[in-house]
C-alpha atoms as a PDB file:
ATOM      1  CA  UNK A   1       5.291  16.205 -13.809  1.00  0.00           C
ATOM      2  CA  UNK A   2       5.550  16.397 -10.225  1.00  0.00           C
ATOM      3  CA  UNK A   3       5.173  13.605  -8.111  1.00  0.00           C
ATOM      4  CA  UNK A   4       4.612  13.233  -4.191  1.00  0.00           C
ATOM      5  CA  UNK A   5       5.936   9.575  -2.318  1.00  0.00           C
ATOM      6  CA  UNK A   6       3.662   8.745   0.037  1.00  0.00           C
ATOM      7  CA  UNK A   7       3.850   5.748   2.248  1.00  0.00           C
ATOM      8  CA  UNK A   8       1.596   3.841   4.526  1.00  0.00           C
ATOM      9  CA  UNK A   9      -0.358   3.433   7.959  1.00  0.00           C
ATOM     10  CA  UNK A  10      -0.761   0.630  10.533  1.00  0.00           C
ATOM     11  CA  UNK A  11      -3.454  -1.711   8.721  1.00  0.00           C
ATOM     12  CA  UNK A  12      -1.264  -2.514   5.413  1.00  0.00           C
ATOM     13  CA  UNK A  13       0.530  -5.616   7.200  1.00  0.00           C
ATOM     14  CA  UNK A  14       0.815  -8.768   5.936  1.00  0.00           C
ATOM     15  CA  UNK A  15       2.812 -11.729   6.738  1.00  0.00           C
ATOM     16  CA  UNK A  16       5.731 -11.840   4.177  1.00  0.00           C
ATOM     17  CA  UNK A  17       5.561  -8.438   3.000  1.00  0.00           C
ATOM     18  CA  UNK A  18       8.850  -7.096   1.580  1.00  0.00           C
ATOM     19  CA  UNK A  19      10.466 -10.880   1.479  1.00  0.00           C
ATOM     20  CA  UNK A  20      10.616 -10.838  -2.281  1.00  0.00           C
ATOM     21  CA  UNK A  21      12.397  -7.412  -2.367  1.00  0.00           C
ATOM     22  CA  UNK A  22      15.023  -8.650   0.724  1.00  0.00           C
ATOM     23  CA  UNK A  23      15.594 -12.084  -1.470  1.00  0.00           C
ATOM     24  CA  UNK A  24      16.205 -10.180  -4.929  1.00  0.00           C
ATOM     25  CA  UNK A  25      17.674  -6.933  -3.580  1.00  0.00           C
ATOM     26  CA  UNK A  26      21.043  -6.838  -1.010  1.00  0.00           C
ATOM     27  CA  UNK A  27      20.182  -2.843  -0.855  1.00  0.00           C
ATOM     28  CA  UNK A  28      16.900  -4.189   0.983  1.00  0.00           C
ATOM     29  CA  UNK A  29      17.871  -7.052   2.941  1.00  0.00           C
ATOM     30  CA  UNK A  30      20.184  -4.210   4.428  1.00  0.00           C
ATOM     31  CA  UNK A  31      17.530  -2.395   5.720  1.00  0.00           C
ATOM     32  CA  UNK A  32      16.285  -5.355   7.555  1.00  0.00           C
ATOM     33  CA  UNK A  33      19.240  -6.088   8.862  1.00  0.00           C
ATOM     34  CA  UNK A  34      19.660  -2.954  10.097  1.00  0.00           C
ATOM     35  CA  UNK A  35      16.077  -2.612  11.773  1.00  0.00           C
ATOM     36  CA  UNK A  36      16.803  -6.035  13.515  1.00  0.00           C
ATOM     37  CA  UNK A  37      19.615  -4.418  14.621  1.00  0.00           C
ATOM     38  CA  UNK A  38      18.755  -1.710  15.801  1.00  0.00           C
ATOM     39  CA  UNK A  39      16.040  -3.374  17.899  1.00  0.00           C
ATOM     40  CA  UNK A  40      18.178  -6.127  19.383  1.00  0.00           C
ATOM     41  CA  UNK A  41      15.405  -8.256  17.623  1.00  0.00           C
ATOM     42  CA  UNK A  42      14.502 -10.235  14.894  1.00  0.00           C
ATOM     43  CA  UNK A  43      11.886  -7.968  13.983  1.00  0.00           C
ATOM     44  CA  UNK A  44      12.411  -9.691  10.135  1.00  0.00           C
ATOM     45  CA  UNK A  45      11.677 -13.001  10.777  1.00  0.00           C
ATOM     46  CA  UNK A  46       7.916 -11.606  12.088  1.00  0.00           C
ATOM     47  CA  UNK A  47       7.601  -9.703   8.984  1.00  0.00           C
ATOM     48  CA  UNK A  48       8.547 -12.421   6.254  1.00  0.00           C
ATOM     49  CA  UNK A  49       7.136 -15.432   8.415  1.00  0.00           C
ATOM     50  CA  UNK A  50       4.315 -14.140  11.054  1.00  0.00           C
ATOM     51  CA  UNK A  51       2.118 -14.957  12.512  1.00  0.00           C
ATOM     52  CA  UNK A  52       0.213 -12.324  11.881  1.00  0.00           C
ATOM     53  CA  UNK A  53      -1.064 -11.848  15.521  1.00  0.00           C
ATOM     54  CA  UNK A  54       2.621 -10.817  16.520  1.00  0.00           C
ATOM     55  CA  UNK A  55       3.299  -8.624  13.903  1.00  0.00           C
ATOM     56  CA  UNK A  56       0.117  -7.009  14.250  1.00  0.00           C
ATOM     57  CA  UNK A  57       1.209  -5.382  17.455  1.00  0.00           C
ATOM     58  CA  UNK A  58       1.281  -1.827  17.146  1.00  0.00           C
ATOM     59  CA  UNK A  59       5.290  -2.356  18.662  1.00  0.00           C
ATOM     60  CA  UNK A  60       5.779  -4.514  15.684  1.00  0.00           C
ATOM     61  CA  UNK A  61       3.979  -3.208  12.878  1.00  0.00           C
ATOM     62  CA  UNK A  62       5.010   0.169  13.051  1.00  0.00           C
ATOM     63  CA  UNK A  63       8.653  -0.757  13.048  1.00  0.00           C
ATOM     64  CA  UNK A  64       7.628  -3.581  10.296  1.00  0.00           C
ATOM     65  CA  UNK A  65       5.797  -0.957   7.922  1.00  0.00           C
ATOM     66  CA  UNK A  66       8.475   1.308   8.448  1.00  0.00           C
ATOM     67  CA  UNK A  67      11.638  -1.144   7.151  1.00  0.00           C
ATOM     68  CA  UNK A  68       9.043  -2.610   4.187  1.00  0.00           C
ATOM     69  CA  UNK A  69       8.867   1.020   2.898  1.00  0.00           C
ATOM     70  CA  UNK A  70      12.523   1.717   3.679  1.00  0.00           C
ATOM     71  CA  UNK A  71      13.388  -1.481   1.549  1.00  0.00           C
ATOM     72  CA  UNK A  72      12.097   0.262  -1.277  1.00  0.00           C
ATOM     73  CA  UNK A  73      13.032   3.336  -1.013  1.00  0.00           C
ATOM     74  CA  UNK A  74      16.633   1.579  -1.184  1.00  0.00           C
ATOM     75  CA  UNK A  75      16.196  -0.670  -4.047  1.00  0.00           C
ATOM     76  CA  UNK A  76      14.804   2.511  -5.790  1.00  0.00           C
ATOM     77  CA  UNK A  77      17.947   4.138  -4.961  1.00  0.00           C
ATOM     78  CA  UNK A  78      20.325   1.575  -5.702  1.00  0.00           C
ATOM     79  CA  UNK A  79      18.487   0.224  -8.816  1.00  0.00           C
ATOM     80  CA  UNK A  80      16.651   3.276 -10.646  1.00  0.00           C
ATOM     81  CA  UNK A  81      18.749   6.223  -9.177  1.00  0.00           C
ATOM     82  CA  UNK A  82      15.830   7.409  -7.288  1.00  0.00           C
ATOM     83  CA  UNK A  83      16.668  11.428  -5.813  1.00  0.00           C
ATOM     84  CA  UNK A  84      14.216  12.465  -3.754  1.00  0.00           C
ATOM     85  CA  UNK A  85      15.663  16.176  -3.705  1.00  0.00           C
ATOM     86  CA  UNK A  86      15.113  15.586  -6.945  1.00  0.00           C
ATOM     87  CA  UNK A  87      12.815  13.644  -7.776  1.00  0.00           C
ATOM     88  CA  UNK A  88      10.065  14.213  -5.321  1.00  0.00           C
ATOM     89  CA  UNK A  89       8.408  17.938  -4.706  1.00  0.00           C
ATOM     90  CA  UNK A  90       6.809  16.215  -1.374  1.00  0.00           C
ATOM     91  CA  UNK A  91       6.875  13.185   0.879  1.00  0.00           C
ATOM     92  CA  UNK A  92       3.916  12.381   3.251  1.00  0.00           C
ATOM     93  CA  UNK A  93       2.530   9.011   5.207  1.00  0.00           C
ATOM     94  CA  UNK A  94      -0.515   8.180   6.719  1.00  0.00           C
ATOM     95  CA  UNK A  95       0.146   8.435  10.830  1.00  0.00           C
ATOM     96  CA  UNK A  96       3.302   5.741  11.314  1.00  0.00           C
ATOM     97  CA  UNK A  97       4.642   6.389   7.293  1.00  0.00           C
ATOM     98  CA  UNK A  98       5.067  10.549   8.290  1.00  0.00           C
ATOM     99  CA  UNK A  99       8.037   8.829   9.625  1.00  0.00           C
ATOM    100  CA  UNK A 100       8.896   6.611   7.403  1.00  0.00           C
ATOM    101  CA  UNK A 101       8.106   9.245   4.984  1.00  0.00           C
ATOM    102  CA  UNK A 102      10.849  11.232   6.871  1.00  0.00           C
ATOM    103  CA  UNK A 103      13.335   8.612   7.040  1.00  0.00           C
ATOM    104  CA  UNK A 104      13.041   8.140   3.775  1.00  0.00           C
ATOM    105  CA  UNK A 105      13.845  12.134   3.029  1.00  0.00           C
ATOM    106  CA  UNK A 106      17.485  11.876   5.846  1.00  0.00           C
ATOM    107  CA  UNK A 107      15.490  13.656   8.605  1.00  0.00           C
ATOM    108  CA  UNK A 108      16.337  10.277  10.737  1.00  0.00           C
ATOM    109  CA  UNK A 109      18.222   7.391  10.240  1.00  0.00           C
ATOM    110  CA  UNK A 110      17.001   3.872   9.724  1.00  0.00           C
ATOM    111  CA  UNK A 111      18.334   2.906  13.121  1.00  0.00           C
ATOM    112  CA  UNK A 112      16.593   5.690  15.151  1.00  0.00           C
ATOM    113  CA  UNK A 113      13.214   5.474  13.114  1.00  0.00           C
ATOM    114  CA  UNK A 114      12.915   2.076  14.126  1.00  0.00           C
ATOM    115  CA  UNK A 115      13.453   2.433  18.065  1.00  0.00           C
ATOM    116  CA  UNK A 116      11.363   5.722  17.426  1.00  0.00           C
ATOM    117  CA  UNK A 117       8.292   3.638  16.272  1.00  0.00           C
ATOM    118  CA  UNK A 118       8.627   0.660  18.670  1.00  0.00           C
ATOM    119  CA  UNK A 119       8.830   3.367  21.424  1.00  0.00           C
ATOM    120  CA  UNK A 120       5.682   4.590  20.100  1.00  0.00           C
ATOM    121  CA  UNK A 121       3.704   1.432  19.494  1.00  0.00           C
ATOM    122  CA  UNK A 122       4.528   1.014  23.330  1.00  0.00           C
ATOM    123  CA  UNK A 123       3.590   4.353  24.346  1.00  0.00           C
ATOM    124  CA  UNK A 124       0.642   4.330  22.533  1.00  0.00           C
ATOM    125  CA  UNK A 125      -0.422   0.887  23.708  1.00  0.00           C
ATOM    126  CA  UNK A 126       0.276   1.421  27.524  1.00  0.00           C
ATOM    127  CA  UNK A 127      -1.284   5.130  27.273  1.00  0.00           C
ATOM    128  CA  UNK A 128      -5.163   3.392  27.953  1.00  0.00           C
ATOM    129  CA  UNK A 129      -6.022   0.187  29.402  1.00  0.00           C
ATOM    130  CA  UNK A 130      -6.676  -2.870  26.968  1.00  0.00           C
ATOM    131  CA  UNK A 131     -10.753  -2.711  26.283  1.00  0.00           C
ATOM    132  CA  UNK A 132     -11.142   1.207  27.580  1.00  0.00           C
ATOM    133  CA  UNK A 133     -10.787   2.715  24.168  1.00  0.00           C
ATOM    134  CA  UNK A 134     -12.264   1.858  21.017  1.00  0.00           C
ATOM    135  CA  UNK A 135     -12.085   3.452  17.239  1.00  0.00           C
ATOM    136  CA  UNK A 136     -14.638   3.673  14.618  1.00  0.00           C
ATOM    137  CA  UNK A 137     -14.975   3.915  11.117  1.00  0.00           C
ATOM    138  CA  UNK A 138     -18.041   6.292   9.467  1.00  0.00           C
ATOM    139  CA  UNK A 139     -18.483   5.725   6.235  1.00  0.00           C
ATOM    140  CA  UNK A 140     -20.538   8.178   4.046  1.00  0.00           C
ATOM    141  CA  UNK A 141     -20.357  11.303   6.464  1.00  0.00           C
ATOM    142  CA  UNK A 142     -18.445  14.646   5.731  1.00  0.00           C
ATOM    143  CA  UNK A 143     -15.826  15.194   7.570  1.00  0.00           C
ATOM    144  CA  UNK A 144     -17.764  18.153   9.322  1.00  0.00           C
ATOM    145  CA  UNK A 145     -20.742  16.046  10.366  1.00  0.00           C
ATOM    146  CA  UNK A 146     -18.847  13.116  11.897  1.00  0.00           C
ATOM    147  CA  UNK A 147     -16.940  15.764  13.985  1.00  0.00           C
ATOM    148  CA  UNK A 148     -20.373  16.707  14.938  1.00  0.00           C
ATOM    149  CA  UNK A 149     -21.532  13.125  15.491  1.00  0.00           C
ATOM    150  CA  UNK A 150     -18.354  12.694  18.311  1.00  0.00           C
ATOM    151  CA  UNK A 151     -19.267  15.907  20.134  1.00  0.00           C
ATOM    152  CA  UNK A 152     -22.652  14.209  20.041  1.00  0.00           C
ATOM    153  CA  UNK A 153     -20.982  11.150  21.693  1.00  0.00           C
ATOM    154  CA  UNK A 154     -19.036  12.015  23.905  1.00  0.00           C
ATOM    155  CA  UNK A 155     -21.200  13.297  26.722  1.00  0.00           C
ATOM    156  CA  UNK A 156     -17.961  14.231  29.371  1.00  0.00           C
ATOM    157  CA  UNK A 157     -16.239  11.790  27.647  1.00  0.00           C
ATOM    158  CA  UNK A 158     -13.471  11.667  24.927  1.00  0.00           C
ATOM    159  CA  UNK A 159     -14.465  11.445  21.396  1.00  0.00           C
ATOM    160  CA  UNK A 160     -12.983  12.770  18.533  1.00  0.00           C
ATOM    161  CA  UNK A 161     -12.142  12.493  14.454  1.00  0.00           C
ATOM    162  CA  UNK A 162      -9.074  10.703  14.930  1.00  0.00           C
ATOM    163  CA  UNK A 163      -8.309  10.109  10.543  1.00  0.00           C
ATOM    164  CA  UNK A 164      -9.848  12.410   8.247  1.00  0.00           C
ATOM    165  CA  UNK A 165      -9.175   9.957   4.955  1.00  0.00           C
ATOM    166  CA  UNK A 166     -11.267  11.542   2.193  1.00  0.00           C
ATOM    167  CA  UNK A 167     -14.019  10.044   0.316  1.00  0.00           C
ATOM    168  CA  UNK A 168     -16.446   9.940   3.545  1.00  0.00           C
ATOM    169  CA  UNK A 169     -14.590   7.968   5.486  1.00  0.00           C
ATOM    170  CA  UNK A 170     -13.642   9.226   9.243  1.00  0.00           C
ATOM    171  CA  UNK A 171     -12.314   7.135  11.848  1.00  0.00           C
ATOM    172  CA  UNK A 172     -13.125   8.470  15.460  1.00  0.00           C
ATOM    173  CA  UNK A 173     -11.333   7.341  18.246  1.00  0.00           C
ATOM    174  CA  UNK A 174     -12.128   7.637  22.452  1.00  0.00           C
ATOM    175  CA  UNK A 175     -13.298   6.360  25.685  1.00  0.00           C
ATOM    176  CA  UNK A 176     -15.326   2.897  24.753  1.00  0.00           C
ATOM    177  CA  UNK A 177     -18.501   4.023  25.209  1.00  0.00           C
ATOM    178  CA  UNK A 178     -18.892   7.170  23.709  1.00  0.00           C
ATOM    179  CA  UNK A 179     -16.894   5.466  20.409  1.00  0.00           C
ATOM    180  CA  UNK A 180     -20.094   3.282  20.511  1.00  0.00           C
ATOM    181  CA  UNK A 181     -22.770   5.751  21.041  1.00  0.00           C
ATOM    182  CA  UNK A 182     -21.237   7.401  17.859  1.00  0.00           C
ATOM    183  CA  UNK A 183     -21.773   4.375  16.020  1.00  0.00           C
ATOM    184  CA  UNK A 184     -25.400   4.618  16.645  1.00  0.00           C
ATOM    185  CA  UNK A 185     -25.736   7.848  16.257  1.00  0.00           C
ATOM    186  CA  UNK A 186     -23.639   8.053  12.668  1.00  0.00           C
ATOM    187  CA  UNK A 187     -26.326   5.427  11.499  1.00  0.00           C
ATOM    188  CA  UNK A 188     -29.309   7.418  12.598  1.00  0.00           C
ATOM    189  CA  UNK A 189     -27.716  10.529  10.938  1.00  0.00           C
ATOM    190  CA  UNK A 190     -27.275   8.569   7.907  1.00  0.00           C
ATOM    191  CA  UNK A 191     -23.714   7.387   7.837  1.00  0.00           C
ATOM    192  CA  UNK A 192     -23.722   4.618   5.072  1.00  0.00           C
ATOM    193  CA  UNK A 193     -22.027   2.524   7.631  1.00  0.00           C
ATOM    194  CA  UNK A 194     -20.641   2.515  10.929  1.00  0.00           C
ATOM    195  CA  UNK A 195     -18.147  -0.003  12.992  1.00  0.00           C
ATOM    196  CA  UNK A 196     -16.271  -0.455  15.497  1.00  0.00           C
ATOM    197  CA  UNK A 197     -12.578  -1.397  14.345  1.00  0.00           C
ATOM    198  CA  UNK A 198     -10.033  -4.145  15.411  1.00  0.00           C
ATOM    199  CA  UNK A 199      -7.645  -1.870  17.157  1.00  0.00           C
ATOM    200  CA  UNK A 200      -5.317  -2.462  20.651  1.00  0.00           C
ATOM    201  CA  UNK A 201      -5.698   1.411  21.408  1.00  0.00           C
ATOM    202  CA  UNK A 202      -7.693   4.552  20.689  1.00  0.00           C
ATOM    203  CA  UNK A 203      -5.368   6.580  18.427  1.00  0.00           C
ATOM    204  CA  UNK A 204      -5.324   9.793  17.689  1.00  0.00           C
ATOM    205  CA  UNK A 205      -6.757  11.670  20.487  1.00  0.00           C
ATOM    206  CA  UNK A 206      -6.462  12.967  23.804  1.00  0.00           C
ATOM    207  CA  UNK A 207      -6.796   9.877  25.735  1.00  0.00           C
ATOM    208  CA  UNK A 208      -2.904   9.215  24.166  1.00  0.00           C
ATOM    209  CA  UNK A 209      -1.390  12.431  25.963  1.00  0.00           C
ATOM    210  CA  UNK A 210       0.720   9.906  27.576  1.00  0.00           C
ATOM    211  CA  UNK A 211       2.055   8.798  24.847  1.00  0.00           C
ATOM    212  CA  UNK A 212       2.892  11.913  23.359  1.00  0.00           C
ATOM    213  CA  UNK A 213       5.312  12.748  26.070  1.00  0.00           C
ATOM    214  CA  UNK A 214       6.916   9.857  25.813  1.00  0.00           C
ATOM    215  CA  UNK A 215       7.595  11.009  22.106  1.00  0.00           C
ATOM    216  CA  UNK A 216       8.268  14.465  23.033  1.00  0.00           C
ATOM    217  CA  UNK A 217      11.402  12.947  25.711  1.00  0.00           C
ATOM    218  CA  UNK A 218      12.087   9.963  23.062  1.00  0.00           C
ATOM    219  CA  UNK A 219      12.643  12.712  19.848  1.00  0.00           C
ATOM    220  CA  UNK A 220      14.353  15.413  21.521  1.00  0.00           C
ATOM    221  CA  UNK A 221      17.246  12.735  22.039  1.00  0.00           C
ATOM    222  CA  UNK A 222      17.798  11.706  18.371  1.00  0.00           C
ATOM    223  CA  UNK A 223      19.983  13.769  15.799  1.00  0.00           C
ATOM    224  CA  UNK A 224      17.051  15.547  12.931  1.00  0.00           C
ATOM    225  CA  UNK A 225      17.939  16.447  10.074  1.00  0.00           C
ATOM    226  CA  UNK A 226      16.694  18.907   7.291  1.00  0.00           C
ATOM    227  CA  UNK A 227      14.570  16.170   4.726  1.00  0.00           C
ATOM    228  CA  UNK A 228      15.492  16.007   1.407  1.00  0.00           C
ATOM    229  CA  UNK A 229      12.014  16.604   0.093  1.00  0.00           C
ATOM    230  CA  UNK A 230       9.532  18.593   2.267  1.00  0.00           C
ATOM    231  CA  UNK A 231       7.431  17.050   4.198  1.00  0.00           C
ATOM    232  CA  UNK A 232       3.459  17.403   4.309  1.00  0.00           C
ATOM    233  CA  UNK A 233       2.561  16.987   7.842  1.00  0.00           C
ATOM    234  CA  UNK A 234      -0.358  15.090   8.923  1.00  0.00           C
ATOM    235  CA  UNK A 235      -1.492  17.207  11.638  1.00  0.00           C
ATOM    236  CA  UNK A 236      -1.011  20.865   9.619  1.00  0.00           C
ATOM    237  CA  UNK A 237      -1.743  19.305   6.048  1.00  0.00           C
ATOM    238  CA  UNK A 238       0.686  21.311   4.954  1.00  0.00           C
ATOM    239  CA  UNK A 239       4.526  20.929   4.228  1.00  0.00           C
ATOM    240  CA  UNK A 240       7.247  21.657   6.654  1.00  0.00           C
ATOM    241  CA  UNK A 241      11.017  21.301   6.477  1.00  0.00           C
ATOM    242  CA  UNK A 242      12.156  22.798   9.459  1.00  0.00           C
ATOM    243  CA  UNK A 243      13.658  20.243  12.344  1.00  0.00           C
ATOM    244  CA  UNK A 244      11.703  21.808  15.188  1.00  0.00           C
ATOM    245  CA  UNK A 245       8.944  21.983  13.414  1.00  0.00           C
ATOM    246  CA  UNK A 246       9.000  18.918  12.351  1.00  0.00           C
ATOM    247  CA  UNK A 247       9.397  17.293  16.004  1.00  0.00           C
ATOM    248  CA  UNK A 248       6.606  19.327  17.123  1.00  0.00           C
ATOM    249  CA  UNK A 249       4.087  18.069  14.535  1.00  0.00           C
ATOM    250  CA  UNK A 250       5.732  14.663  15.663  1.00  0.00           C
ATOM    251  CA  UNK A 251       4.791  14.938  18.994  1.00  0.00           C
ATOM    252  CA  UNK A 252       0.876  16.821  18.077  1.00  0.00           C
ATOM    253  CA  UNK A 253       0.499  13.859  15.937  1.00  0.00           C
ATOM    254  CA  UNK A 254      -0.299  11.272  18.646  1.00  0.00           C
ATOM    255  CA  UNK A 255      -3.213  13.250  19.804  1.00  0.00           C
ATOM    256  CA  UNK A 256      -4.420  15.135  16.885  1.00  0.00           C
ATOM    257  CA  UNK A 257      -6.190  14.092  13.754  1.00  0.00           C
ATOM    258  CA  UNK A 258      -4.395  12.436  10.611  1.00  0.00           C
ATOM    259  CA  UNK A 259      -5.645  15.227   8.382  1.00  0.00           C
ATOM    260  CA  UNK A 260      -5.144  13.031   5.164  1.00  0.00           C
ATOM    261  CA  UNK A 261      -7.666  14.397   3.032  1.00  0.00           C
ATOM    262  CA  UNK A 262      -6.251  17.733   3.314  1.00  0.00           C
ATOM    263  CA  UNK A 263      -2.886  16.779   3.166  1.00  0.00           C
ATOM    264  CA  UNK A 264      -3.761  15.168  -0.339  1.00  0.00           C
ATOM    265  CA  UNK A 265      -5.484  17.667  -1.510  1.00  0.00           C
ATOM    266  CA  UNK A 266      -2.626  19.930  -0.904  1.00  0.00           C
ATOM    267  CA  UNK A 267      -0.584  18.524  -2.796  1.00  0.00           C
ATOM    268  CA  UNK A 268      -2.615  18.220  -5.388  1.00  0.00           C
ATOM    269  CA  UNK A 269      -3.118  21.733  -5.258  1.00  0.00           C
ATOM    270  CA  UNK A 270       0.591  22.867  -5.560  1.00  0.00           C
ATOM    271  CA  UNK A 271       0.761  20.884  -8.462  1.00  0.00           C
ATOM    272  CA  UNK A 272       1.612  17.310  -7.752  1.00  0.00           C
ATOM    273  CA  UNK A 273      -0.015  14.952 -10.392  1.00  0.00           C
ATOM    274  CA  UNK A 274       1.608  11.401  -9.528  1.00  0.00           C
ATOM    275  CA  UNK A 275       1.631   9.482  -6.015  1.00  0.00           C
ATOM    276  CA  UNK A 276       4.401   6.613  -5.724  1.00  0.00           C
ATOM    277  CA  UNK A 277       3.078   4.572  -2.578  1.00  0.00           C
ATOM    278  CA  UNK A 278       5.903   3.184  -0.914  1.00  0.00           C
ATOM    279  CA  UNK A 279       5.714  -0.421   0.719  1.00  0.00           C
ATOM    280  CA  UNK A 280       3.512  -2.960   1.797  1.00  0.00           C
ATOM    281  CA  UNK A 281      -0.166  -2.888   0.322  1.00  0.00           C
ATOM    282  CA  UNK A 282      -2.588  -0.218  -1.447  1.00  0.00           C
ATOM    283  CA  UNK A 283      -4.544   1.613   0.939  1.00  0.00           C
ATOM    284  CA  UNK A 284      -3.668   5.321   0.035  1.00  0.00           C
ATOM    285  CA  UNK A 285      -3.685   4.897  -3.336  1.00  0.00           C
ATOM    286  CA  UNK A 286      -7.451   3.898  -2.551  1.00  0.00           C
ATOM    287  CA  UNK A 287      -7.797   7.189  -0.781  1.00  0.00           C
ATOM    288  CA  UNK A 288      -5.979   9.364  -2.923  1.00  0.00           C
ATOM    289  CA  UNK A 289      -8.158   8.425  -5.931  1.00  0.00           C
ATOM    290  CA  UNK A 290     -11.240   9.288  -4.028  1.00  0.00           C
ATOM    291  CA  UNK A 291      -9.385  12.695  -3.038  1.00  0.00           C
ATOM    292  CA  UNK A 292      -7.140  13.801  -6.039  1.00  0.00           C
ATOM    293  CA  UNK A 293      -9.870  13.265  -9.058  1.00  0.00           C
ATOM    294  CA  UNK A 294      -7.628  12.382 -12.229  1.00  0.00           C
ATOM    295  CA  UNK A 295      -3.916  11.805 -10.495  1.00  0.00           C
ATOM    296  CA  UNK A 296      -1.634   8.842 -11.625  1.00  0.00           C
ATOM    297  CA  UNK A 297      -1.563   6.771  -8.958  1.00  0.00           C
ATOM    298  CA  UNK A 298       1.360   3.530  -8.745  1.00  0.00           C
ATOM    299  CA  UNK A 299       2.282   1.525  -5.516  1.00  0.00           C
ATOM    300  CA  UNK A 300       5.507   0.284  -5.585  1.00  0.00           C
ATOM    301  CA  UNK A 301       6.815  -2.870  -2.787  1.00  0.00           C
ATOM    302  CA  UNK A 302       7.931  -5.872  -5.093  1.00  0.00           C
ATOM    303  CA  UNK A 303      10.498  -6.486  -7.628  1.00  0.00           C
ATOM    304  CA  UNK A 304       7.821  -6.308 -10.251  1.00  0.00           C
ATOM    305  CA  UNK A 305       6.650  -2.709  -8.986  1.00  0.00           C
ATOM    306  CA  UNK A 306      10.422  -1.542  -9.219  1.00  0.00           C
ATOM    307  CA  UNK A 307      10.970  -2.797 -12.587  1.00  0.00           C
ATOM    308  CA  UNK A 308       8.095  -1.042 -13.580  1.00  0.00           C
ATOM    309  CA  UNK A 309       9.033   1.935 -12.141  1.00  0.00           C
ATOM    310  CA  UNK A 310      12.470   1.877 -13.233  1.00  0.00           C
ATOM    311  CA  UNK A 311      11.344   1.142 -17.160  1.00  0.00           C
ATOM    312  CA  UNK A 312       9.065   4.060 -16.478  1.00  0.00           C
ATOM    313  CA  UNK A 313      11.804   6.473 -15.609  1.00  0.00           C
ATOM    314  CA  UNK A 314      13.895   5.313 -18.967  1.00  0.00           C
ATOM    315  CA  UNK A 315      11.302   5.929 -21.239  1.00  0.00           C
END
């Protein structure tokens, strides 16, 4: 059986995600420990008691989702003798989990994954002007057409497919207005739905340049190391294991699109036939089943989940 660990994207948040496993685990309180620490912050205390506004913030949930999955991985360590050289023939994550995906694998420490995503959340946040961006979600378009629908948009300005997720459901990302005039023009072309999401800042695309040369400076500064597992990258949908290759698709990913159904169906293609999603909520295991027809599927962030898992593994 091989298996891929995949772990989740801003959106998956919640107020007291993780608390259980910090309370029942020491291997996971460490890792929040060592995220507050690393922050000069008590990034924990937002996680476990909110409110949800502030740990919402793209400079807090990225660290947040990050140290939730982290916690896991641990306890799976510690308590089921998880390997991921091993155990795992690929990791992935959905736009913030490639690096918690990575941490998870030894390509960066704990410490140095957490200042790496609050940098970003910054970066990405001061890259355009609060209210100048916008993303949207089109539900019920190929891939293909909604790429089609931004060029259709964006009339000299910036709009592009920002999240390919699979199962019809593209997120495009820009300059306010054109984000809206693909809207309407998604419904007239048939798009089951089409809507404008909550979001601080218009991911994935060009208007975040900015922001990925902040990354570029804020990576080449941090030791990376070969990951335990390959990793399949968002922006090649294919696995890498190379350092500098590895920091480049780092840096591409703030701009370019979070190929997800590709990256899925990679995997699925070289043989993977269960996906362990690590940390707070569901969401990928939602897309995955829509991608991968017929692959186990388990998400795995409380005590519960690991004893599961671990029962699972002594069968």
């Amino acid at each position: 059986m091989s298996v891929a660990f995949v772990f989740p994207g801003q959106g998956s948040q919640t107020v007291g995600m993780g608390k259980a496993l910090a309370d029942a685990f020491p291997a996971a309180q460490a890792v929040f420990t060592e995220v507050d620490d690393a922050l000069g912050a008590k990034l924990s205390s937002i996680i476990f008691e909110g409110p949800i506004e502030t740990l919402t913030l793209t400079e807090n949930a990225q660290p947040a989702l990050m140290a939730v999955s982290l916690a896991v991985i641990r306890v799976l360590q510690s308590e089921a003798g998880l390997d991921l050289a091993r155990d795992a023939k690929f990791v992935a994550g959905h736009s913030l989990g490639e690096y918690s995906a990575l941490c998870a694998a030894g390509t960066f420490s704990i410490a140095d994954t957490a200042r790496l995503l609050r940098t970003r959340g910054q970066a990405m946040q001061k890259a355009v002007p609060v209210g100048a961006g916008a993303m949207a979600a089109i539900i019920g378009l190929e891939f293909d057409a909604a790429v089609a629908v931004a060029a259709e948009a964006a009339q000299g300005q910036i709009c592009q497919a920002a999240n390919d997720n699979g199962g019809g459901q593209v997120v495009v990302s820009g300059d306010k207005a054109a984000v809206e005039r693909a809207v309407e023009i998604a419904k007239a072309k048939g798009a089951k739905r089409a809507m404008l999401l909550t979001v601080s800042a218009p991911f994935h695309c060009s208007l975040m340049q900015p922001a990925a040369d902040v990354m570029a400076e804020a990576l080449s500064k941090v030791q990376v190391n070969k990951p335990a597992a390959p990793v399949v990258a968002n922006v090649l949908a294919s696995a890498i294991s190379e350092p500098a290759e590895i920091v480049k698709s780092l840096v591409a990913q703030v701009t370019g699109t979070v190929r997800w159904r590709e990256s899925v169906a990679y995997m699925a293609s070289e043989g993977v036939t269960s996906f362990y999603e690590i940390g707070a909520g569901k969401v990928l295991s939602g897309l995955i089943k829509r991608i991968a027809d017929g692959a186990k599927l388990a998400a795995i962030g409380t005590p519960e989940d690991v004893a599961t898992f671990k029962a699972g593994r002594n069968a």
